[in-house]
C-alpha atoms as a PDB file:
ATOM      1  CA  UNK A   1      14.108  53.628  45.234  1.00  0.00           C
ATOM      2  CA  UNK A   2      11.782  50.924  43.967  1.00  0.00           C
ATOM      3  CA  UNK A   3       8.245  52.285  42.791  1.00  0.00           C
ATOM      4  CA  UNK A   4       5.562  50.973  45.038  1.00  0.00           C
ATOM      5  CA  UNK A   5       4.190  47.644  43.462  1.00  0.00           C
ATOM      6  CA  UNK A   6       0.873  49.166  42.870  1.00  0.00           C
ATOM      7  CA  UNK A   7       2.270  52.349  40.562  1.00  0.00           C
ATOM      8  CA  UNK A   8       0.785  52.839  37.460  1.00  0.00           C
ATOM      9  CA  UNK A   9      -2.448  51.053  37.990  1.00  0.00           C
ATOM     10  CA  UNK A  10      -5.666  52.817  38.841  1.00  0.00           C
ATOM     11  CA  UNK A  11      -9.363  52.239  38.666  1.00  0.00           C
ATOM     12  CA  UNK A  12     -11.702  53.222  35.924  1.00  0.00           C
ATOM     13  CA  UNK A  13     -15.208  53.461  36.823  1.00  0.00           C
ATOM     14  CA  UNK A  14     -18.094  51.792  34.184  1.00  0.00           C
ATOM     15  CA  UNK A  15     -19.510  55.002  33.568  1.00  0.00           C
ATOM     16  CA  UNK A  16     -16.165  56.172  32.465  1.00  0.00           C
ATOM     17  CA  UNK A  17     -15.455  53.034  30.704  1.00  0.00           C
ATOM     18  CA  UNK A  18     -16.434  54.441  26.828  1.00  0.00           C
ATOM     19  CA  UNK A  19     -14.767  57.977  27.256  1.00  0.00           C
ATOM     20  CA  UNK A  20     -11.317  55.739  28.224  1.00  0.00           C
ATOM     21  CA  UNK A  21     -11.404  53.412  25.673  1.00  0.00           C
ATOM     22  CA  UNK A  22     -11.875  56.342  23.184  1.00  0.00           C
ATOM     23  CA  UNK A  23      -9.143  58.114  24.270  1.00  0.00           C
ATOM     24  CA  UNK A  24      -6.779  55.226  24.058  1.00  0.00           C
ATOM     25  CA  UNK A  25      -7.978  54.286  21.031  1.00  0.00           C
ATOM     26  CA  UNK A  26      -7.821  57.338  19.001  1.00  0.00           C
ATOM     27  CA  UNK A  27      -6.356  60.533  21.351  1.00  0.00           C
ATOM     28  CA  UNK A  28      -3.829  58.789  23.784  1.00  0.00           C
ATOM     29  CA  UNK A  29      -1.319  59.827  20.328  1.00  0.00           C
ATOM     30  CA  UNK A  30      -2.689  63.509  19.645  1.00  0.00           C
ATOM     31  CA  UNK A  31      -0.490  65.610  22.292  1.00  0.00           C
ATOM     32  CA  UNK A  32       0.732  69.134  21.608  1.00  0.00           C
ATOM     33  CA  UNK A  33       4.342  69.479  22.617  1.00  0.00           C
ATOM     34  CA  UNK A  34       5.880  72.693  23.480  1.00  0.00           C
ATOM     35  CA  UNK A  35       9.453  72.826  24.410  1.00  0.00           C
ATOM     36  CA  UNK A  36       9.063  72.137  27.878  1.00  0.00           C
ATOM     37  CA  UNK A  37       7.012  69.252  26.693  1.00  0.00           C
ATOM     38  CA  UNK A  38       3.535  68.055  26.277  1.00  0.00           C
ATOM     39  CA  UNK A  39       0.985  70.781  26.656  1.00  0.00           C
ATOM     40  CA  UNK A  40      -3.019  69.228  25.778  1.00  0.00           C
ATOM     41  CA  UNK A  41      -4.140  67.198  23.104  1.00  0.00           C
ATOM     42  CA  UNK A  42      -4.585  68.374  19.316  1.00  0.00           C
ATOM     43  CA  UNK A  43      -8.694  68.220  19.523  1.00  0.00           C
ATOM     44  CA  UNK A  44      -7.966  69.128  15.853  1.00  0.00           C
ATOM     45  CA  UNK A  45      -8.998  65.588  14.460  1.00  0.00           C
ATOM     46  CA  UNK A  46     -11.396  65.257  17.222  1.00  0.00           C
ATOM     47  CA  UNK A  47     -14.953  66.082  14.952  1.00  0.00           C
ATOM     48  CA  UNK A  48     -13.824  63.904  12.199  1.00  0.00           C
ATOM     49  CA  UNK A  49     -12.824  61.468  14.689  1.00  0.00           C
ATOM     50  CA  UNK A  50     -16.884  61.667  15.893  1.00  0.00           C
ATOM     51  CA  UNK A  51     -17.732  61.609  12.558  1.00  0.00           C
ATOM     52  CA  UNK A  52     -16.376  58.180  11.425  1.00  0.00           C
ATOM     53  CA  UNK A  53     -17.381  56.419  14.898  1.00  0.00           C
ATOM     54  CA  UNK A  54     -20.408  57.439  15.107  1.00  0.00           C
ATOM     55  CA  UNK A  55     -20.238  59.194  18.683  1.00  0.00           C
ATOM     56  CA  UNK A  56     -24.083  60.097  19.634  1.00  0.00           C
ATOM     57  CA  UNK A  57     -23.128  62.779  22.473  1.00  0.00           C
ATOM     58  CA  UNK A  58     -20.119  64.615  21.324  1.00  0.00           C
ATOM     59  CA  UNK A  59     -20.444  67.204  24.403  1.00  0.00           C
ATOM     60  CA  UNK A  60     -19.915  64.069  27.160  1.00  0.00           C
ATOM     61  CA  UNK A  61     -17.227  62.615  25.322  1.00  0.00           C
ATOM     62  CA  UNK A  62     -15.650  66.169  24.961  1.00  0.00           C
ATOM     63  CA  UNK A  63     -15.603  66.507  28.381  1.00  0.00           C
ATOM     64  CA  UNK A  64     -14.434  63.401  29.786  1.00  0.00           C
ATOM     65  CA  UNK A  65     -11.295  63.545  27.651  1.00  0.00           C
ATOM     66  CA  UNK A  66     -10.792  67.081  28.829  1.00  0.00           C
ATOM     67  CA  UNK A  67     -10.821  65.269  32.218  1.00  0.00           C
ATOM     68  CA  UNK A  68      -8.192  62.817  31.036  1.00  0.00           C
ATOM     69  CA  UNK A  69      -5.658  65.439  29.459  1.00  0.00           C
ATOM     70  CA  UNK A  70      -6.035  67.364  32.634  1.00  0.00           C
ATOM     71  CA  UNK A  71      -5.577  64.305  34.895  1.00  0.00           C
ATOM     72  CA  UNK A  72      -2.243  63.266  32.599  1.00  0.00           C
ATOM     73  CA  UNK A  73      -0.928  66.359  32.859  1.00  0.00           C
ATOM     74  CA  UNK A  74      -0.823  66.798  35.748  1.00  0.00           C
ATOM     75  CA  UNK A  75       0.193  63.762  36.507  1.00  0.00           C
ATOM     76  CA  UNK A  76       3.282  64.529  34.128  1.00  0.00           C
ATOM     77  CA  UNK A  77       4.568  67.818  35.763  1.00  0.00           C
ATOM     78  CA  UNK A  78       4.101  65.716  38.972  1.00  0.00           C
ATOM     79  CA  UNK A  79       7.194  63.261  37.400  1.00  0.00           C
ATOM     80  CA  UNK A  80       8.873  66.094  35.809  1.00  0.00           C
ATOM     81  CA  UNK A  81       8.918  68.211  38.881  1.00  0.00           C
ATOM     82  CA  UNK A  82       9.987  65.071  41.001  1.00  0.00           C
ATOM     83  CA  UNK A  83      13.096  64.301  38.416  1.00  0.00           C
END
């Protein structure tokens, strides 16, 4: 079956803009991977990650890329589930 010609895009609102282009600039490659596969990000390197850009509100940035692992995730056992 073909995917529908619209899979893989989606939408990202402006006021989500920043907290997107963060994660895919310096998170999208920080995954924990158990055996049955990818399990959350590290947030290991996150505060040295704030540190050396200069993020003013650590606690909204925090939480919108807890928003995005949760959304991937899901999005992955989705796929897996499906296979």
């Amino acid at each position: 079956m073909a995917p529908a010609p619209d899979a893989g895009l989606f939408e990202v609102w402006p006021e989500n803009w920043e907290v997107w282009e963060f994660f895919i600039e310096h998170m999208q490659t920080q995954w924990r991977v158990g055996t049955a596969g990818p399990v959350g990000i590290d947030y290991n390197v996150l505060p040295w990650i704030f540190r050396l850009q200069e993020v003013k509100d650590e606690k909204a940035l925090f939480e919108g890329l807890k928003t995005i692992e949760t959304a991937i995730l899901k999005v992955w056992s989705e796929e897996a589930a499906a296979a």
